[in-house]
Each structure stands twice: as structure tokens, then as C-alpha cells.
Protein backbone atom coordinates (compact mmCIF):
# COMPACT_ATOMS: atom_id res chain seq x y z
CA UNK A 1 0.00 0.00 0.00
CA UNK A 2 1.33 2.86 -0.90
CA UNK A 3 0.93 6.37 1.53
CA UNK A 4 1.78 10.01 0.39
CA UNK A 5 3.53 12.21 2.30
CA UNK A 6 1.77 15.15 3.79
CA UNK A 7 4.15 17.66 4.65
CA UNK A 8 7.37 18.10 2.22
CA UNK A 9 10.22 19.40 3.49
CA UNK A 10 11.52 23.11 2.48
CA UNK A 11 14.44 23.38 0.73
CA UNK A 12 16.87 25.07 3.10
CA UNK A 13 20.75 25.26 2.75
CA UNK A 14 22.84 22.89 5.00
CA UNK A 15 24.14 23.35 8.19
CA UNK A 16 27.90 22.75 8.50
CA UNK A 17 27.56 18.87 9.72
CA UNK A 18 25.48 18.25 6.99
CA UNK A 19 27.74 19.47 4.36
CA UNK A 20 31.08 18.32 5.78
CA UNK A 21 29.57 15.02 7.75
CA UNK A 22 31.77 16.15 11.04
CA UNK A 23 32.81 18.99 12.73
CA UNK A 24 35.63 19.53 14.54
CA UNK A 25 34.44 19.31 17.99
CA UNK A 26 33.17 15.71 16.71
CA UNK A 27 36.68 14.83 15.47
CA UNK A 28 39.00 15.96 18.38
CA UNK A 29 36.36 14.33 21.17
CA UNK A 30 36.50 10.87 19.04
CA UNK A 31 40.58 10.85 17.98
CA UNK A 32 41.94 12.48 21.43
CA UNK A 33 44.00 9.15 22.40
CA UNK A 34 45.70 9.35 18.71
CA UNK A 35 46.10 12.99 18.55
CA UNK A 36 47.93 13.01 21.90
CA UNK A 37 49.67 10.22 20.74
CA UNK A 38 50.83 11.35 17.67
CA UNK A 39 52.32 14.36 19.93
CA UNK A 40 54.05 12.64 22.17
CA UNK A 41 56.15 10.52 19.16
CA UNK A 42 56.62 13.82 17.93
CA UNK A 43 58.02 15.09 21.00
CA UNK A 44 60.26 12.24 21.78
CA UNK A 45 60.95 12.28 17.82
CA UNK A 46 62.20 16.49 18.06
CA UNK A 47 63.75 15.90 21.82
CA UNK A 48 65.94 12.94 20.13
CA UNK A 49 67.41 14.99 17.22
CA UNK A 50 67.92 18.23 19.69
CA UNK A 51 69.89 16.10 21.50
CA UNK A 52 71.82 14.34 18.95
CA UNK A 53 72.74 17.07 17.34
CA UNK A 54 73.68 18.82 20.64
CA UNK A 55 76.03 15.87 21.52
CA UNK A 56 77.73 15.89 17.62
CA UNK A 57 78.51 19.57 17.58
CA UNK A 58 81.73 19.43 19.40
């Protein structure tokens, strides 16, 4: 059986999470453990070559 639809929606333009499919907010509250992570290999990565460089300028 088939039922019409009253009511059709207005076109209306999208709202930012409808266009992109995320925001930001979303992203960082769902990837914090990687994000923090990915900083703390960088860290360790930039505190290793400060230091080897520091020990090989002499």
C-alpha cells in the first residue's frame, strides 16, 4: 500500500555537519588518544634529534 507524504520538506541550505559530515568538535572528542599520541612521538621524535645534534657539535 502505498501512503503520500503530507508535509514536504523546504528546501533550506545545510548546516555545516550536513555538508562536511563532522565537525571539529566531533573529530577531536573521538581521535583524542591518537592525537595526543601522535604528539608525544613527535616530541620524543624532536627531543631525540635536539639532543643528537647537541652531543655531535663538538
Amino acid at each position: 500500500m502505498y501512503m503520500q507524504q503530507e508535509h514536504l520538506p523546504k528546501d533550506k541550505p545545510a548546516t555545516r555537519e550536513e555538508e562536511w559530515g563532522y565537525s571539529l568538535e566531533n573529530f577531536l572528542e573521538g581521535n583524542w588518544e591518537y592525537i595526543l599520541a601522535i604528539i608525544f612521538v613527535l616530541a620524543v621524535f624532536l627531543y631525540a634529534r635536539y639532543s643528537w645534534r647537541k652531543r655531535h657539535q663538538k
